[in-house]
N, C-alpha and C. Protein backbone atom coordinates (compact mmCIF):
# COMPACT_ATOMS: atom_id res chain seq x y z
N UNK A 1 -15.46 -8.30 15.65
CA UNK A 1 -14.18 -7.79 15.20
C UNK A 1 -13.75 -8.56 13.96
N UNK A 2 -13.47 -7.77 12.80
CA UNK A 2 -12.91 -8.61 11.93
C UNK A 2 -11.48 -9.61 11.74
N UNK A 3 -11.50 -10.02 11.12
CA UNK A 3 -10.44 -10.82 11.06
C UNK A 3 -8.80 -9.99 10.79
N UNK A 4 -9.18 -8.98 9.93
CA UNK A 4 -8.08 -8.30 9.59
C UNK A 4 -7.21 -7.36 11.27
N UNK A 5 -8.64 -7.14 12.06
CA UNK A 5 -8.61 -6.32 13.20
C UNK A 5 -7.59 -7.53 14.01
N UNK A 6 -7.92 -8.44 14.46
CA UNK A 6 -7.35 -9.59 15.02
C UNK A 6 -6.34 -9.71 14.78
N UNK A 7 -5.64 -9.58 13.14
CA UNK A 7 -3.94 -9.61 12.65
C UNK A 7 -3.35 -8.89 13.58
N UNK A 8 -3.97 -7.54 13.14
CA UNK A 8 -3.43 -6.29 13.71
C UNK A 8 -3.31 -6.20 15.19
N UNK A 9 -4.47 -6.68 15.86
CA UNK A 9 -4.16 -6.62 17.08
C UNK A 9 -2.77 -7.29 17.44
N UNK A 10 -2.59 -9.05 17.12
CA UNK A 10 -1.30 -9.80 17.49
C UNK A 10 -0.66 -9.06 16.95
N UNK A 11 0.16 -8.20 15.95
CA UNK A 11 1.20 -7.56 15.59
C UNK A 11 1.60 -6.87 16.63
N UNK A 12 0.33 -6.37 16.90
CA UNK A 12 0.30 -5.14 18.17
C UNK A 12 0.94 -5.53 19.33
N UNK A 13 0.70 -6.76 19.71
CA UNK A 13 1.05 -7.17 20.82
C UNK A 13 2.69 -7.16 20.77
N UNK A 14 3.18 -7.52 19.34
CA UNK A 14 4.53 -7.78 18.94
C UNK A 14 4.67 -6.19 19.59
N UNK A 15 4.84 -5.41 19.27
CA UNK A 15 5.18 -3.92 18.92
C UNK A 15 4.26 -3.43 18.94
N UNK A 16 3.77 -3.00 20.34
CA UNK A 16 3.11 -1.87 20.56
C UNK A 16 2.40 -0.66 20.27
N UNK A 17 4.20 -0.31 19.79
CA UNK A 17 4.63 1.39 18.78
C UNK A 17 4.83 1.55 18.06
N UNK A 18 3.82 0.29 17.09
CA UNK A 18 3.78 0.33 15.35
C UNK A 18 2.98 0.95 14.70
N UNK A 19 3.69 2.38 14.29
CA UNK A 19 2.51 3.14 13.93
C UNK A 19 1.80 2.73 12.60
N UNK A 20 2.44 2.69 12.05
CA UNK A 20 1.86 1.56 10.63
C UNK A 20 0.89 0.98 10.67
N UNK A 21 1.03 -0.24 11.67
CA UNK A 21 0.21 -1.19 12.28
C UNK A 21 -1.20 -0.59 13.09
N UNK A 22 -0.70 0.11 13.93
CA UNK A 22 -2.03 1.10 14.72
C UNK A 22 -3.03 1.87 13.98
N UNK A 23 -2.17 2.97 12.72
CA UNK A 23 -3.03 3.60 12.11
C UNK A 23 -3.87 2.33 11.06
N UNK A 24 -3.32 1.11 10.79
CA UNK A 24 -4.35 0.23 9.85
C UNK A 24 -5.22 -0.27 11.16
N UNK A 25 -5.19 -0.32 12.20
CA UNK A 25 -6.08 -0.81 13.02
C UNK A 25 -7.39 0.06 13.17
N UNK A 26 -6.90 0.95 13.15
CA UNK A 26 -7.75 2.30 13.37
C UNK A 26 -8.47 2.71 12.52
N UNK A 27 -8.03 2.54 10.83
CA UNK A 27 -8.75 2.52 10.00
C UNK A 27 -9.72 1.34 9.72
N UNK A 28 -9.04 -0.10 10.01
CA UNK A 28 -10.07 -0.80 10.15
C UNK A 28 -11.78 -0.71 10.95
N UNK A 29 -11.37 -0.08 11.96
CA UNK A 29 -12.56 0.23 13.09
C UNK A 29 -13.36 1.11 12.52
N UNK A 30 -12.98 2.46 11.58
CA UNK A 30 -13.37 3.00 10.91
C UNK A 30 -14.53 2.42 9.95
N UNK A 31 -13.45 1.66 9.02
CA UNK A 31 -14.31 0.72 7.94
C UNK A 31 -15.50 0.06 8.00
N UNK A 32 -15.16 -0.59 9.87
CA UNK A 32 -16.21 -1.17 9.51
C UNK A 32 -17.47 -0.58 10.99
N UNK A 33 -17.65 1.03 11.31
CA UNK A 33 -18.58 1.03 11.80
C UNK A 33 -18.07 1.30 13.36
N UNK A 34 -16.90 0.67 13.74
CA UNK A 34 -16.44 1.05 15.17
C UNK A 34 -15.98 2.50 15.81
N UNK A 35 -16.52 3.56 15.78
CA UNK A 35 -15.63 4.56 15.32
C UNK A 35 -15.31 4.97 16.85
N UNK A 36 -15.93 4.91 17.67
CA UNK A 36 -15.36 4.76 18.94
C UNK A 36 -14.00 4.30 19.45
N UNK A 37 -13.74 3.02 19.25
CA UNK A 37 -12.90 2.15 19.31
C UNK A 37 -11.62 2.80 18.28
N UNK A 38 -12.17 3.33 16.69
CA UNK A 38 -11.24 4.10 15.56
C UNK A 38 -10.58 5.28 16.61
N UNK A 39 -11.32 5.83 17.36
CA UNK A 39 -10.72 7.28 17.85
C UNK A 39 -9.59 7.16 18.82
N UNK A 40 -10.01 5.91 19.56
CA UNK A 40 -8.96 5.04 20.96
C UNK A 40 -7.41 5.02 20.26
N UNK A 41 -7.74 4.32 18.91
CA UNK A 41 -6.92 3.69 18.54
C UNK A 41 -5.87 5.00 17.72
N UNK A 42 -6.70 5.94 16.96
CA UNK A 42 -6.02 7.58 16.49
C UNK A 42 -5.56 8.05 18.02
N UNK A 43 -6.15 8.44 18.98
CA UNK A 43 -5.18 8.69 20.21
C UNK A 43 -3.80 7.95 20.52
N UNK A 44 -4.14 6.87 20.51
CA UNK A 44 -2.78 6.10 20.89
C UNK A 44 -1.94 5.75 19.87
N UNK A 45 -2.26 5.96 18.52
CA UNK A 45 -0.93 6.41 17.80
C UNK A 45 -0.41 7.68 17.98
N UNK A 46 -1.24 9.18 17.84
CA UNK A 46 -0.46 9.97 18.14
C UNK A 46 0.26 10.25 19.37
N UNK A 47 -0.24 9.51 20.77
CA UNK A 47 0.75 10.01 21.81
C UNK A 47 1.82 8.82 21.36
N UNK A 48 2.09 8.02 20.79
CA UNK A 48 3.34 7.44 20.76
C UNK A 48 4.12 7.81 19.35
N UNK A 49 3.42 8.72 18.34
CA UNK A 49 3.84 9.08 17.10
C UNK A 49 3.36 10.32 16.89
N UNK A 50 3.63 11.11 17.55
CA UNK A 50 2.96 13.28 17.17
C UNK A 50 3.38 13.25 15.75
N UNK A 51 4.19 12.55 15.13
CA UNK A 51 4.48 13.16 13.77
C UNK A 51 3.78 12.40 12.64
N UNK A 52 2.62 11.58 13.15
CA UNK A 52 2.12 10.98 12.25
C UNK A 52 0.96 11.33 11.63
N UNK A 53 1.07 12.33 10.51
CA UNK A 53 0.38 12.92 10.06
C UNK A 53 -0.86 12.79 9.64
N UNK A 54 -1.19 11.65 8.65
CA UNK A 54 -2.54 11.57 8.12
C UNK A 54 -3.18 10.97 9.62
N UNK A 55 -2.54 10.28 10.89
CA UNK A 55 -3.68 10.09 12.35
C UNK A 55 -4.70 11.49 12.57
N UNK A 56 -3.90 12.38 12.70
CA UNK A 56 -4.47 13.73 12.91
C UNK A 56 -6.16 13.77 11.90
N UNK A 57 -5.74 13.61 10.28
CA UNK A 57 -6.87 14.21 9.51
C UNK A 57 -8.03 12.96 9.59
N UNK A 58 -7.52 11.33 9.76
CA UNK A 58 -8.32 10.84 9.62
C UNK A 58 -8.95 10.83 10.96
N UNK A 59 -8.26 10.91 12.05
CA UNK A 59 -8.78 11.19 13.35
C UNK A 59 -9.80 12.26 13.21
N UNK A 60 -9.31 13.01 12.65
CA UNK A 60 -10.57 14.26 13.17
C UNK A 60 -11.95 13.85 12.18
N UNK A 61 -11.51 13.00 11.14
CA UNK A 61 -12.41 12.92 9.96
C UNK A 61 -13.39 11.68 10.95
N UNK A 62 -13.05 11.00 11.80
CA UNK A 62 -14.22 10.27 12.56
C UNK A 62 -14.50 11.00 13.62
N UNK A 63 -13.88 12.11 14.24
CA UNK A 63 -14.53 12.38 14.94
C UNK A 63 -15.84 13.21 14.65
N UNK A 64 -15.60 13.78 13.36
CA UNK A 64 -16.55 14.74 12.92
C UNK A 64 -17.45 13.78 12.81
N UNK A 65 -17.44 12.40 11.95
CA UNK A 65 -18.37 11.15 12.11
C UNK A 65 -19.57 11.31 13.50
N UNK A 66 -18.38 11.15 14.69
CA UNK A 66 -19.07 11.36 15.83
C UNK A 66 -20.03 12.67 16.43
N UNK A 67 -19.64 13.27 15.43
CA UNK A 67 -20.65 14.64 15.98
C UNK A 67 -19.73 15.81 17.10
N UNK A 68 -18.58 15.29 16.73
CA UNK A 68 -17.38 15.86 17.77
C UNK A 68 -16.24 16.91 17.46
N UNK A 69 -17.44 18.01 16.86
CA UNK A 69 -16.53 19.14 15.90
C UNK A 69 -15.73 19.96 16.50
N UNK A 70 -15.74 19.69 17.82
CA UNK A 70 -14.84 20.88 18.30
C UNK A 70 -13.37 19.97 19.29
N UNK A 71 -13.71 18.86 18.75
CA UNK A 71 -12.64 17.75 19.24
C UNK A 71 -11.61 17.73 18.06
N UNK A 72 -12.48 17.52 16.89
CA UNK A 72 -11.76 17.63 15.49
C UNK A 72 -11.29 18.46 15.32
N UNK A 73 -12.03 19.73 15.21
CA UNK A 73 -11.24 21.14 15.18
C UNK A 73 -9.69 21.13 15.64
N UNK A 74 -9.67 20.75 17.20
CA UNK A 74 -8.41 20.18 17.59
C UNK A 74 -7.57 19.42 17.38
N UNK A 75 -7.83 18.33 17.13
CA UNK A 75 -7.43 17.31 16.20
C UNK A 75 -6.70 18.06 14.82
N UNK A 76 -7.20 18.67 14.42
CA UNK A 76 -7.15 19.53 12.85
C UNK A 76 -6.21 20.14 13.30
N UNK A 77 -6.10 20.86 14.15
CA UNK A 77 -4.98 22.17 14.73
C UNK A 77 -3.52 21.44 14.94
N UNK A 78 -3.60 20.54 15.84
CA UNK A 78 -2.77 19.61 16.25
C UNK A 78 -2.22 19.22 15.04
N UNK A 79 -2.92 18.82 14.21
CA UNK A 79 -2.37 18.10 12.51
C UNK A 79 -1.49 18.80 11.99
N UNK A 80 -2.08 20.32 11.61
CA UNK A 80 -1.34 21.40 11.12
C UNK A 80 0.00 21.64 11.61
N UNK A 81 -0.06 21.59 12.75
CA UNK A 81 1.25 21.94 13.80
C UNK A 81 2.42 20.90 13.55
N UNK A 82 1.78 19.71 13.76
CA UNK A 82 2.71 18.52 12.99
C UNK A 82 3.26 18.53 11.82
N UNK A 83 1.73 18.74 10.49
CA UNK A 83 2.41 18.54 9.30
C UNK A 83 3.48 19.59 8.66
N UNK A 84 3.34 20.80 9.30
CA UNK A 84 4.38 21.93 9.47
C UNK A 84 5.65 21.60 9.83
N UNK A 85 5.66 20.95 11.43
CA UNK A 85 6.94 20.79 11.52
C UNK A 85 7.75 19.41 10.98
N UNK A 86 6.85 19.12 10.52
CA UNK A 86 7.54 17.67 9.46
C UNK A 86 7.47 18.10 7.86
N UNK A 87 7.31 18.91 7.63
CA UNK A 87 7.00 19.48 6.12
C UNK A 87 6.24 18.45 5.61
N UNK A 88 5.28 18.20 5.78
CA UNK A 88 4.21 17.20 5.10
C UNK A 88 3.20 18.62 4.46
N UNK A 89 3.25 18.99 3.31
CA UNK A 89 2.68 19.74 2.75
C UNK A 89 0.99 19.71 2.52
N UNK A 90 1.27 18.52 1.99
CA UNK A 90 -0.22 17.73 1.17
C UNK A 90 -1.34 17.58 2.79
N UNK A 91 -0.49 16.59 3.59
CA UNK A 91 -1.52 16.53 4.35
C UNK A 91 -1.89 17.58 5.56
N UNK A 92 -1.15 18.79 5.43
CA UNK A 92 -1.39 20.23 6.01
C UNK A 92 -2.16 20.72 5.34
N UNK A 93 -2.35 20.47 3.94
CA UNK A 93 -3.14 21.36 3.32
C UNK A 93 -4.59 20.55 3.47
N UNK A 94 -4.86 19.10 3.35
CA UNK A 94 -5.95 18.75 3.74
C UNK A 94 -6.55 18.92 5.39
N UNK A 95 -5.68 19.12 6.27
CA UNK A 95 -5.81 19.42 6.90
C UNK A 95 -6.68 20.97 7.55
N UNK A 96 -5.87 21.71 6.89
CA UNK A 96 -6.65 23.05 7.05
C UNK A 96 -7.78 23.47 5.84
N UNK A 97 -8.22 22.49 5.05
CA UNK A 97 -9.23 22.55 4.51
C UNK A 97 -10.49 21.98 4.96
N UNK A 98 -10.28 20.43 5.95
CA UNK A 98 -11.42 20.16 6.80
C UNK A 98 -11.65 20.94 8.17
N UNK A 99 -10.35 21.74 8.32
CA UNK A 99 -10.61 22.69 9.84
C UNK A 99 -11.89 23.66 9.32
N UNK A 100 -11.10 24.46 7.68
CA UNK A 100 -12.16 25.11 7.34
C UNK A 100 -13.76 25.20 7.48
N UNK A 101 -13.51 23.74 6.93
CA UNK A 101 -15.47 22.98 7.02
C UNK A 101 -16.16 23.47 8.60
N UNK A 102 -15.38 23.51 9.54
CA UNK A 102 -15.88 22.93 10.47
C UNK A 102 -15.93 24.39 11.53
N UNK A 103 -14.79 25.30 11.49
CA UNK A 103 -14.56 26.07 12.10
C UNK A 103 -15.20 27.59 11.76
């Protein structure tokens, strides 16, 4: 585990329901190869943050990593639905452009 992962974790411990904090954890795991552990960590920001938009695209973007296109797909759907009802434009539209890829 890297060192940066370790920050993040003690923050975590501070605050739990830091989505900030969670989605850099998650990307860390990403970065470096964990993507298992990346997907744990995209789940448990969105059940404590549904409106957190880019979790959704980069979530689905490892799961597709994983070979898990019809998880992503969902993931992707789920995104859309969010970035809609939060008017997040940009990342709706990336959104339904990797559903595209895949679906």
């Amino acid at each position: 585990m890297s060192s940066r992962a370790n920050t993040l974790r003690s923050l975590l411990e501070q605050d739990p329901k830091n989505s900030f904090v969670r989605y850099g954890l998650a990307m860390d795991h990403v970065n470096n190869g964990a993507l298992e552990d990346a997907v744990l960590e995209f789940q448990t920001l969105l059940a404590n943050d549904p409106n957190y938009c880019a979790g959704y695209y980069h979530g689905g973007q490892t799961l597709e990593k994983l070979g898990r296109l019809t998880d992503a797909a969902g993931l992707y759907r789920a995104g859309i639905d969010a970035s809609t009802r939060t008017g997040d434009a940009h990342t709706r539209s990336e959104l339904e452009a990797a559903l595209s890829l895949i679906a």
